[in-house]
C-alpha atoms as a PDB file:
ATOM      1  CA  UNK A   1     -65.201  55.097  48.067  1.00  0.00           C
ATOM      2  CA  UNK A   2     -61.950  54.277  48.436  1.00  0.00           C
ATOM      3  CA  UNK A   3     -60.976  50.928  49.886  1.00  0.00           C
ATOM      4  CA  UNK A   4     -58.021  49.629  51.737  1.00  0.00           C
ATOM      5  CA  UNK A   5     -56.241  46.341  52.414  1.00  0.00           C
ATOM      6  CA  UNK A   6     -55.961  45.105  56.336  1.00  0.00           C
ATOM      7  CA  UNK A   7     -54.181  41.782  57.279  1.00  0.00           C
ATOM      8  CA  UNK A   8     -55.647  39.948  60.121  1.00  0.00           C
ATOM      9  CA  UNK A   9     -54.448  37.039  61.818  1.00  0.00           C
ATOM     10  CA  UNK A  10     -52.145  36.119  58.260  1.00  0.00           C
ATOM     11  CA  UNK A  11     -55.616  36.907  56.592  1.00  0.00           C
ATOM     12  CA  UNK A  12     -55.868  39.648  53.719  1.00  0.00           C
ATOM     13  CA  UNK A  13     -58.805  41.786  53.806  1.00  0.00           C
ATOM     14  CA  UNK A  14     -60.254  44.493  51.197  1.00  0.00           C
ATOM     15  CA  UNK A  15     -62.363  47.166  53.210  1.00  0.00           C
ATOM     16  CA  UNK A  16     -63.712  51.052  52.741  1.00  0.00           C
ATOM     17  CA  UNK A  17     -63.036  53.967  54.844  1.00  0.00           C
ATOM     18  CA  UNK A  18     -66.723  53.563  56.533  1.00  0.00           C
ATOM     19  CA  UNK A  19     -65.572  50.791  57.596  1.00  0.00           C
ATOM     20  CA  UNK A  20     -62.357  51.597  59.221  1.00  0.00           C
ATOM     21  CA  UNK A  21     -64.080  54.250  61.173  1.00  0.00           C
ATOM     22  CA  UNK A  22     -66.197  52.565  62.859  1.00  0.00           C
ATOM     23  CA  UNK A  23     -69.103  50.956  60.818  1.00  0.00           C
ATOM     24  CA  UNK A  24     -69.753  46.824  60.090  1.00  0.00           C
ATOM     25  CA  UNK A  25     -66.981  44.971  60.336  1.00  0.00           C
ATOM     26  CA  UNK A  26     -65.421  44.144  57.260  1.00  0.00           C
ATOM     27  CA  UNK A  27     -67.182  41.026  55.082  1.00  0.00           C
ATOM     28  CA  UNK A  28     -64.686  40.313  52.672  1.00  0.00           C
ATOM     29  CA  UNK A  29     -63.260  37.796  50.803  1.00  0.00           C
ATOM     30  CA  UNK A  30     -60.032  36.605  52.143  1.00  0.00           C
ATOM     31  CA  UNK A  31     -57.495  37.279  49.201  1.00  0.00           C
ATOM     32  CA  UNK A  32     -56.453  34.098  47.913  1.00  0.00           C
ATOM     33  CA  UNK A  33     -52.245  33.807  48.140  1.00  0.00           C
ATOM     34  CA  UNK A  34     -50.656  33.495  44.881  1.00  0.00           C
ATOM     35  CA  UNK A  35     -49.914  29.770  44.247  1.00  0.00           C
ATOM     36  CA  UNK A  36     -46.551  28.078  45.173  1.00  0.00           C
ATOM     37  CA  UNK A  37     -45.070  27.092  41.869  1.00  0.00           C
ATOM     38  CA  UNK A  38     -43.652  23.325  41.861  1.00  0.00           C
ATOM     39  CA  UNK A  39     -39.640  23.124  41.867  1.00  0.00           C
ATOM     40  CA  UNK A  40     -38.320  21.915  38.393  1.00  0.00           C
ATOM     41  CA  UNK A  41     -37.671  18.357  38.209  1.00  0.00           C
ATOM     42  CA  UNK A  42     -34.026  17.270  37.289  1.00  0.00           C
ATOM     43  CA  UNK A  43     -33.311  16.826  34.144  1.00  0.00           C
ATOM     44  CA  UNK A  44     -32.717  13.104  33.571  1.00  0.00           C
ATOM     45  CA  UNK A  45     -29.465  12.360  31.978  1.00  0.00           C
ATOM     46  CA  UNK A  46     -28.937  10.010  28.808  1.00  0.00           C
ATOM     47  CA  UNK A  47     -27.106   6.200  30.287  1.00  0.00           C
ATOM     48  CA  UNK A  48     -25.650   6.115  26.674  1.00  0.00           C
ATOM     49  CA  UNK A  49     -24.543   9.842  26.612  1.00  0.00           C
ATOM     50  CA  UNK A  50     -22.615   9.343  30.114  1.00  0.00           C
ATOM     51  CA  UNK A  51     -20.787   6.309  28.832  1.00  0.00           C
ATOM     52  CA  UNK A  52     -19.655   7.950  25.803  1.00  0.00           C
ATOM     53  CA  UNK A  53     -18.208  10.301  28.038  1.00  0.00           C
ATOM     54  CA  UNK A  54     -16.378   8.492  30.519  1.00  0.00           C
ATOM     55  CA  UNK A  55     -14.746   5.902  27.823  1.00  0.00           C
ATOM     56  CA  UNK A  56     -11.068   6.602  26.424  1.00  0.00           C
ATOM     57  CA  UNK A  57      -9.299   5.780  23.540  1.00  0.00           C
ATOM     58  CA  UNK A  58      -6.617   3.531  23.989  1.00  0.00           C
ATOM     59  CA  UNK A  59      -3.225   4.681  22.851  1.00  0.00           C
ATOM     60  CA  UNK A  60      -1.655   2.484  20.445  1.00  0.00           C
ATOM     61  CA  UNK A  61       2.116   1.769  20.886  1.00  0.00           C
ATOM     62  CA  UNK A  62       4.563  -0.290  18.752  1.00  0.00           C
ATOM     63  CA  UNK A  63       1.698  -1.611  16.775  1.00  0.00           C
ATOM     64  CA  UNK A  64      -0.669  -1.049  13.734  1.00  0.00           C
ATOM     65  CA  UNK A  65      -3.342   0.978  12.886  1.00  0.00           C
ATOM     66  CA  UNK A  66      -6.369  -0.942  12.163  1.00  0.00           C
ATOM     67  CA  UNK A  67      -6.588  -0.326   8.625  1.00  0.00           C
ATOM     68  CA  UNK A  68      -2.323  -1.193   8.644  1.00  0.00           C
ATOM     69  CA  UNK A  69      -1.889   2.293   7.217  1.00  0.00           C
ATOM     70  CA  UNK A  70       0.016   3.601   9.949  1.00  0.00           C
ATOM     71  CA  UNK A  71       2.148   2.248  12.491  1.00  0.00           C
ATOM     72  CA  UNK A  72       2.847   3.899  16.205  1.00  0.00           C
ATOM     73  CA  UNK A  73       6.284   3.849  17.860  1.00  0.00           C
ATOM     74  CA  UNK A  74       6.806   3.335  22.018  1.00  0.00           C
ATOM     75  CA  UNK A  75       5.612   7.018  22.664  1.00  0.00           C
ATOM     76  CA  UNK A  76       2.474   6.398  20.425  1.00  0.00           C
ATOM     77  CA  UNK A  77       3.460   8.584  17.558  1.00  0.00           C
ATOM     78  CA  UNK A  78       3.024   7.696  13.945  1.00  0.00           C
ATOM     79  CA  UNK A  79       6.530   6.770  12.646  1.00  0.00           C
ATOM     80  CA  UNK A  80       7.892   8.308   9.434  1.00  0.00           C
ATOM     81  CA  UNK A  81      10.186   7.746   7.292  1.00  0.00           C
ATOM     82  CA  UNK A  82      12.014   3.916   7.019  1.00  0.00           C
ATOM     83  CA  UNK A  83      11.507   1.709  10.030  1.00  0.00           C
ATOM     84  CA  UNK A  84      12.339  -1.943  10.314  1.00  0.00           C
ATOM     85  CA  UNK A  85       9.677  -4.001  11.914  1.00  0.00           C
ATOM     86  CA  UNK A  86       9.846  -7.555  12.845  1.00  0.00           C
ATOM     87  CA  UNK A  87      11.801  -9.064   9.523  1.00  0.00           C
ATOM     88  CA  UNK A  88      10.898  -6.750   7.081  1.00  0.00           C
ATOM     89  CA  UNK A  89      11.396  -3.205   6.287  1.00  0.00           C
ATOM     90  CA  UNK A  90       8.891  -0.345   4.790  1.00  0.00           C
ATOM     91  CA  UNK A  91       8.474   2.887   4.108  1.00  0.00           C
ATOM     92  CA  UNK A  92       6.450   5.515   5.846  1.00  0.00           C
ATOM     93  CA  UNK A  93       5.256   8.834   4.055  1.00  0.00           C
ATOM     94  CA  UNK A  94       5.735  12.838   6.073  1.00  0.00           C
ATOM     95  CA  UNK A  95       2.194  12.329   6.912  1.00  0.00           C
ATOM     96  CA  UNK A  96       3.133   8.789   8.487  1.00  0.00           C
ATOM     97  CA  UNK A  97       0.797   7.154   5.840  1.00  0.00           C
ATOM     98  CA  UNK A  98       2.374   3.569   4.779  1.00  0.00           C
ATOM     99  CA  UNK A  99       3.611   3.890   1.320  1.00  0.00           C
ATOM    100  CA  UNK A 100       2.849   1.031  -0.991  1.00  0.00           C
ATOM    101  CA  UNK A 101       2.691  -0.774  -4.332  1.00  0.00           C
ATOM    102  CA  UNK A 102       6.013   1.511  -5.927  1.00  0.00           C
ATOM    103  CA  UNK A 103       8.142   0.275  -8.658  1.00  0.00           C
ATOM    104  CA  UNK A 104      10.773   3.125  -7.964  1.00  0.00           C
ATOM    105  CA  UNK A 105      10.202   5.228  -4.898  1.00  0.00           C
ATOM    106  CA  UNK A 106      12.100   8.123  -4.391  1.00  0.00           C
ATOM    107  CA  UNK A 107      13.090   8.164  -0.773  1.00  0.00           C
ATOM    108  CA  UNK A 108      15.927  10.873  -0.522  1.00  0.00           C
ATOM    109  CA  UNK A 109      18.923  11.492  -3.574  1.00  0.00           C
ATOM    110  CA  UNK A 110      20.541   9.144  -3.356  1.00  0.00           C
ATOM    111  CA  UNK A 111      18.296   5.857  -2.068  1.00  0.00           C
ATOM    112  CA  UNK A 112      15.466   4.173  -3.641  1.00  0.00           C
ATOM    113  CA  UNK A 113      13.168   1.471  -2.835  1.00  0.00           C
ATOM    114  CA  UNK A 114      11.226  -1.366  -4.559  1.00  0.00           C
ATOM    115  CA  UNK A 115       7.950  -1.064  -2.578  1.00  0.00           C
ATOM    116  CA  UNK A 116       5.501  -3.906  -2.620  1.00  0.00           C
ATOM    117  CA  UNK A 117       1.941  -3.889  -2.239  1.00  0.00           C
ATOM    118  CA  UNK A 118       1.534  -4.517   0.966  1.00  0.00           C
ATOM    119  CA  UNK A 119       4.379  -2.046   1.860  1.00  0.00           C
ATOM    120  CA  UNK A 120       7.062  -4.266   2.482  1.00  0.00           C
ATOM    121  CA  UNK A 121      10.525  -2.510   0.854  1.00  0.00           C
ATOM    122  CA  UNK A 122      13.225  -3.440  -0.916  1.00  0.00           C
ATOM    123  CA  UNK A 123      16.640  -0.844  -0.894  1.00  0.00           C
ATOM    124  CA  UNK A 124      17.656  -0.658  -4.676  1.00  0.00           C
ATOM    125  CA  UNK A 125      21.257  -1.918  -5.563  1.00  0.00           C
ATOM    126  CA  UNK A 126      23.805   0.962  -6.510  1.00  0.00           C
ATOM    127  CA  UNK A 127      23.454  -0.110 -10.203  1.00  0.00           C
ATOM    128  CA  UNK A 128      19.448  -0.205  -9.866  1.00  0.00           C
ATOM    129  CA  UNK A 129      19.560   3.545  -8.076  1.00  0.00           C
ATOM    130  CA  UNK A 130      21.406   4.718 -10.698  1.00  0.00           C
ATOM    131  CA  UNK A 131      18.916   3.175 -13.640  1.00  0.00           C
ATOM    132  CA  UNK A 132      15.721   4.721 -11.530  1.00  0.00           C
ATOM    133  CA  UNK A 133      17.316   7.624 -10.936  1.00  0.00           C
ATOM    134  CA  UNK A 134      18.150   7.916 -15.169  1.00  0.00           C
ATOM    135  CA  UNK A 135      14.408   6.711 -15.786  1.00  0.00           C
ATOM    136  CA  UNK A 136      12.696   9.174 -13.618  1.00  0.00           C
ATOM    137  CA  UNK A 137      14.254  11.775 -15.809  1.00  0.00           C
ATOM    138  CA  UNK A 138      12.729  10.074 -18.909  1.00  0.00           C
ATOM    139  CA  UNK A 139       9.138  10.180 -17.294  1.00  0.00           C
ATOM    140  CA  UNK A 140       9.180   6.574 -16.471  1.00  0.00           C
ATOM    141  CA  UNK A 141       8.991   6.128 -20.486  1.00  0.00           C
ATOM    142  CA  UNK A 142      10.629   3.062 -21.974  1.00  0.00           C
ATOM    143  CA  UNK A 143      10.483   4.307 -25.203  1.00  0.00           C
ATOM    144  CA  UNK A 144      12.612   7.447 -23.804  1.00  0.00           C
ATOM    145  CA  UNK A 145      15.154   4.847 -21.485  1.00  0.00           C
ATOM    146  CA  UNK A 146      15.572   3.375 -24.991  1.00  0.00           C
ATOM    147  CA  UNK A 147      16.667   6.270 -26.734  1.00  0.00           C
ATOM    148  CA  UNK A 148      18.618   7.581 -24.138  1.00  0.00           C
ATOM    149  CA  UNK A 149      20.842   4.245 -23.910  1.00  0.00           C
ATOM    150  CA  UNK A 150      20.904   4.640 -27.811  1.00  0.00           C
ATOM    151  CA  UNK A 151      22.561   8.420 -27.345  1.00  0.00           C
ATOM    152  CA  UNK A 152      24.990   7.128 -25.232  1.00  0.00           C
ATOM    153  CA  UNK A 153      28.576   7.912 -27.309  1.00  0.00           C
ATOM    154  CA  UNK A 154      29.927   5.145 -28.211  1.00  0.00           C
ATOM    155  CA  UNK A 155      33.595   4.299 -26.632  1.00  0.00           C
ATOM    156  CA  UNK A 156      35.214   0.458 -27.255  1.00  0.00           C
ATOM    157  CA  UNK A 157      38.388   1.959 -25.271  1.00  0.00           C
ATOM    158  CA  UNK A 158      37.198   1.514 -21.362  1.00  0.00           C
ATOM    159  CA  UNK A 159      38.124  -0.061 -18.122  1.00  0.00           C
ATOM    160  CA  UNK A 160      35.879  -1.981 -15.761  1.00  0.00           C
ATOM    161  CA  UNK A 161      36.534  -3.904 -12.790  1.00  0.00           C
ATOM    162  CA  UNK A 162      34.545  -6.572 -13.495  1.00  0.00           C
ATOM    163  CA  UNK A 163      33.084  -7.872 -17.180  1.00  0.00           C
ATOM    164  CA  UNK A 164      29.324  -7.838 -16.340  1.00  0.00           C
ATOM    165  CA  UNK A 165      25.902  -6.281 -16.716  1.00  0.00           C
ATOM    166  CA  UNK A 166      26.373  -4.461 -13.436  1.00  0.00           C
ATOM    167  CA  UNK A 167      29.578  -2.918 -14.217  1.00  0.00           C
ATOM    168  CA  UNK A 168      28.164  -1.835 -17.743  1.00  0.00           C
ATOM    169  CA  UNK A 169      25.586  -0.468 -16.731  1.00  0.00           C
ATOM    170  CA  UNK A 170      27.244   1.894 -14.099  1.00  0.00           C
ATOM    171  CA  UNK A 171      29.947   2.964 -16.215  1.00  0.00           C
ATOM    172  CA  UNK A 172      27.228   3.749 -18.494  1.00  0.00           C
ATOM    173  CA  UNK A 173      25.584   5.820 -16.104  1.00  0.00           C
ATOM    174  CA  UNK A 174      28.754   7.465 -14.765  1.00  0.00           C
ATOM    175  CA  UNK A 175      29.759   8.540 -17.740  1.00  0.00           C
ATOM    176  CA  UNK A 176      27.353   9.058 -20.638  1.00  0.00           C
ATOM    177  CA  UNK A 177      29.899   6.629 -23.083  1.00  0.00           C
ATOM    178  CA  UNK A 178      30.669   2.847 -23.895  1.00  0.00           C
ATOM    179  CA  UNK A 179      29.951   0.232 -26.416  1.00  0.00           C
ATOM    180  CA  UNK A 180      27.217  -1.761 -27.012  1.00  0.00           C
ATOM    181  CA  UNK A 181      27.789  -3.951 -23.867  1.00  0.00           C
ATOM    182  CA  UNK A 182      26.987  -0.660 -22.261  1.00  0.00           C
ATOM    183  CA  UNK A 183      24.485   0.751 -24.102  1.00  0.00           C
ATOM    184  CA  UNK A 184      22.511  -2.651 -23.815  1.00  0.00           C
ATOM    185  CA  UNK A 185      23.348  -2.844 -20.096  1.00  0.00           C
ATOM    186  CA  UNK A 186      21.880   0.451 -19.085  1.00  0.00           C
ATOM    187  CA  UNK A 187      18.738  -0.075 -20.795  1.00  0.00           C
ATOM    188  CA  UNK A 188      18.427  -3.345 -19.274  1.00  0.00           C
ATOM    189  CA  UNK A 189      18.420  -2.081 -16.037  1.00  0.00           C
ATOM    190  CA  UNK A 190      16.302   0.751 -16.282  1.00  0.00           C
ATOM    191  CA  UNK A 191      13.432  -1.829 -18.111  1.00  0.00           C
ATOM    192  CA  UNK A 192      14.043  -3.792 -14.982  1.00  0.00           C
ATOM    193  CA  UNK A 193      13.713  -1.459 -12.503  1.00  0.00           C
ATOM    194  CA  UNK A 194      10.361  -0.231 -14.114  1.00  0.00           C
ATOM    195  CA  UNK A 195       9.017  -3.728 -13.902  1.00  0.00           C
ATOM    196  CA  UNK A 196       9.541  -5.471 -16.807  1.00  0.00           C
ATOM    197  CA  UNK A 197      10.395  -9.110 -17.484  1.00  0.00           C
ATOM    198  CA  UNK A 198      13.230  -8.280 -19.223  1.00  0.00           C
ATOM    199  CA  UNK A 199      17.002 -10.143 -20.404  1.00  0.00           C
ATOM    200  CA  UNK A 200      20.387  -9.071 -20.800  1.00  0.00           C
ATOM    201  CA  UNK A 201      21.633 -10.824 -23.790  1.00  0.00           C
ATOM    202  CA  UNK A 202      25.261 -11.667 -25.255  1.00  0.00           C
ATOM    203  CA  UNK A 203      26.327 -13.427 -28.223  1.00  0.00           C
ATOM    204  CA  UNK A 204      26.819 -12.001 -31.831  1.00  0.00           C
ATOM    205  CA  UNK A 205      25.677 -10.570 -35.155  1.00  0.00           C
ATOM    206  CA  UNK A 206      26.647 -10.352 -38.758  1.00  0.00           C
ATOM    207  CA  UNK A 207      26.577  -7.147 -40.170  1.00  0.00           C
ATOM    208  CA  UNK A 208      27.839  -8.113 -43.779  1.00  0.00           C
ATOM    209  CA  UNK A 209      31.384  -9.263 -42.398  1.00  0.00           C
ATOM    210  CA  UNK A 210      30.936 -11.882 -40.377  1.00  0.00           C
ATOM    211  CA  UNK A 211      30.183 -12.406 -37.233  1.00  0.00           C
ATOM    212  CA  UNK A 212      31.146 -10.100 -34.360  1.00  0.00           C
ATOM    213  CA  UNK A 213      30.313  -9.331 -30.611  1.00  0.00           C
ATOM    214  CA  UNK A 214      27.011  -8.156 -29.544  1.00  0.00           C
ATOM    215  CA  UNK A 215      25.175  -7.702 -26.810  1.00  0.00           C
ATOM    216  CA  UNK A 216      21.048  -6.614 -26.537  1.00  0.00           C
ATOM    217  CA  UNK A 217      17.540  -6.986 -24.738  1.00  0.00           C
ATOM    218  CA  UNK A 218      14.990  -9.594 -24.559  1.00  0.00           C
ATOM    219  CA  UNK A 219      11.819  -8.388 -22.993  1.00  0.00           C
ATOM    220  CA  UNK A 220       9.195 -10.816 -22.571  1.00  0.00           C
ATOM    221  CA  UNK A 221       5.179  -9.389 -23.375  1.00  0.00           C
ATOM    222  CA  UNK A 222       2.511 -10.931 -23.536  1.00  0.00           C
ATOM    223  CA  UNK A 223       4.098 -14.515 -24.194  1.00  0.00           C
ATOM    224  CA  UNK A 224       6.151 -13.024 -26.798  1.00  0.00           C
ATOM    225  CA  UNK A 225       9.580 -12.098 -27.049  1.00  0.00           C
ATOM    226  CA  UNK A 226      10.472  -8.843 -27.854  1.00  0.00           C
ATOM    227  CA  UNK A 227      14.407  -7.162 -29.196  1.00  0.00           C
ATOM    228  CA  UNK A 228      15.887  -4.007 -28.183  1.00  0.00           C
ATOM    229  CA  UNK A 229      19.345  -3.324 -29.495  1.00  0.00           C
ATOM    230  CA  UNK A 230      20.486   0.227 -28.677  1.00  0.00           C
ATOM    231  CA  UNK A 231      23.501   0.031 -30.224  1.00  0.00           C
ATOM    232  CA  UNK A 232      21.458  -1.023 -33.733  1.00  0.00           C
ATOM    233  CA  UNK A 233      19.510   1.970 -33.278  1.00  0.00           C
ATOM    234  CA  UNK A 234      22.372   4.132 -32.636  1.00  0.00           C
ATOM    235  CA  UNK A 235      23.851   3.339 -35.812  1.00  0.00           C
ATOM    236  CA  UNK A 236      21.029   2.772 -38.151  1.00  0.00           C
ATOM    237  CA  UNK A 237      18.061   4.512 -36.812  1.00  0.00           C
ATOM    238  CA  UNK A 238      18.928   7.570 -39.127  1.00  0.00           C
ATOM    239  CA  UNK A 239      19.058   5.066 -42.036  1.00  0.00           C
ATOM    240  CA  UNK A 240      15.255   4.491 -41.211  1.00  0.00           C
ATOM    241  CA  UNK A 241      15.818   1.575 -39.075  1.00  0.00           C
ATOM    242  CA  UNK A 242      14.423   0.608 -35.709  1.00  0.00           C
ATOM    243  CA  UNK A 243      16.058  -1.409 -32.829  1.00  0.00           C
ATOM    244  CA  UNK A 244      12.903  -0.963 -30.536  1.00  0.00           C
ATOM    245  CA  UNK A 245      10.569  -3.854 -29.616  1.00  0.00           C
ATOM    246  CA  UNK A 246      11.954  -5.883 -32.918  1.00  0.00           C
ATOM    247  CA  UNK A 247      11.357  -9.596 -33.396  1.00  0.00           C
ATOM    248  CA  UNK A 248      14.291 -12.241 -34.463  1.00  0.00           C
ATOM    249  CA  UNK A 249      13.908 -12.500 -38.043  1.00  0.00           C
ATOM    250  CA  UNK A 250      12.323  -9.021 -38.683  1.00  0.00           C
ATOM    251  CA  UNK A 251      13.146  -7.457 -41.935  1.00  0.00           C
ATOM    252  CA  UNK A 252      15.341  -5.159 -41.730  1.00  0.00           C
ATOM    253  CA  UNK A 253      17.199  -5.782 -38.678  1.00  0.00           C
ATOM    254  CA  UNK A 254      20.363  -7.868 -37.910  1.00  0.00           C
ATOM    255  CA  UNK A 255      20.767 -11.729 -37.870  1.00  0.00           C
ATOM    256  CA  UNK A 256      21.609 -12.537 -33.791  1.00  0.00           C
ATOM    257  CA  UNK A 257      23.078 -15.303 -32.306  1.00  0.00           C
ATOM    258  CA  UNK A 258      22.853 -16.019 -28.910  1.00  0.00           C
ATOM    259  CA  UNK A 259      25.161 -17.405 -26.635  1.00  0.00           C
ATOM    260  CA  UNK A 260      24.656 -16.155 -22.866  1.00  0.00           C
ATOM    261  CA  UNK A 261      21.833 -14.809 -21.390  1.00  0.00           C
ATOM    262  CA  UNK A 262      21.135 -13.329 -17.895  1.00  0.00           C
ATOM    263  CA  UNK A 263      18.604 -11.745 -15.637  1.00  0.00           C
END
């Protein structure tokens, strides 16, 4: 038999077709109405995750980084290249990364700076620029500074404008020639310039005819003091002879007499 649904009075009945026409009135069970389903609570948001979110970075400007690796200008930009601040001067890398602890540092051609380790920078003198510049070529290698102020040709007949290790050295430089003033003077320099406690040196030496004009290096290692003659080695070292890291007195080397010596 089939069976139909009625709604009476918001009620839901199930009844037959005997029914409908005229028989018992329908005994059914109301049909229960399908269940209200609670709204969703709200989610409840994290306090920590909201403050995270609201906080900003301050911008730092004319000042330090906190690890002092960088250092931002007025518009909050890492600064490059040299800047000046407060009374000393340093050195700041493409990447704006302070550059430190550099005995040499190559900053364009023609400049060069004596970088400390905690950044602050030095400008090399003309003199000094020209001895990094010759000792970057050798690798940063005494031994190769050494021979390369032994090559240089050796010329008595030259002008400078001034008698000293600064002049020396430059013409040195300049020009590839001098005497032993100038083959001395250049290696001087470049030992300096790579750090080492190291003395220009004038006075004399006989070399079987009495005494004549000299000039050489005194570098101090170790608590010990160490020759370098150049000029020795220029003239002897194919004989077998050495004028690199000698001592006074060494067999085989020249008696020297010192009268001046400078820093």
């Amino acid at each position: 038999m089939k069976n139909y649904r009625i709604t009476v009075n918001g009620t839901s009945y199930d009844v037959s077709v005997e029914e409908l026409s005229g028989g018992a009135a329908p005994v059914a069970a109301p049909v229960a109405a399908a269940p209200v389903a609670a709204p969703a609570a709200a989610p409840i948001m994290d306090v920590q995750t909201v403050a995270a979110a609201t906080t900003t970075t301050k911008t730092l400007k004319n000042a330090w980084s906190k690890n002092h690796k960088y250092y931002y200008d007025k518009n909050g930009k890492k600064v490059t290249g040299v800047k000046k601040i407060g009374k000393y001067t340093y050195v700041f890398a493409k990447n704006g990364k302070l550059v430190t602890n550099k005995k040499y540092y190559k900053y364009n051609a023609k400049t060069y700076y004596k970088i400390a380790k905690n950044g602050r920078a030095k400008k090399l003198s003309a003199v000094e620029t020209l001895a990094a510049i010759r000792l970057k070529k050798c690798g940063g290698n005494l031994k190769k500074a050494f021979n390369w102020s032994s090559s240089v040709r050796y010329a008595g007949n030259y002008k400078v404008a001034k008698k000293n290790v600064a002049n020396y050295a430059k013409y040195g430089f300049q020009t590839g020639r001098g005497d032993c003033y100038v083959q001395a003077a250049t290696f001087y320099q470049m030992a300096k310039v790579a750090g080492y406690d190291a003395k220009y040196v004038k006075g004399s030496v006989n070399k079987g005819k009495g005494l004549a004009p000299h000039a050489w290096v005194e570098i101090k290692s170790n608590g010990k003091t160490y020759v370098y003659d150049p000029n020795f080695q220029s003239e002897f070292g194919k004989k077998g002879y050495t004028g690199y890291k000698i001592t006074y007195g060494q067999k085989g080397t020249l008696q020297y007499v010192k009268t001046s010596k400078g820093r």
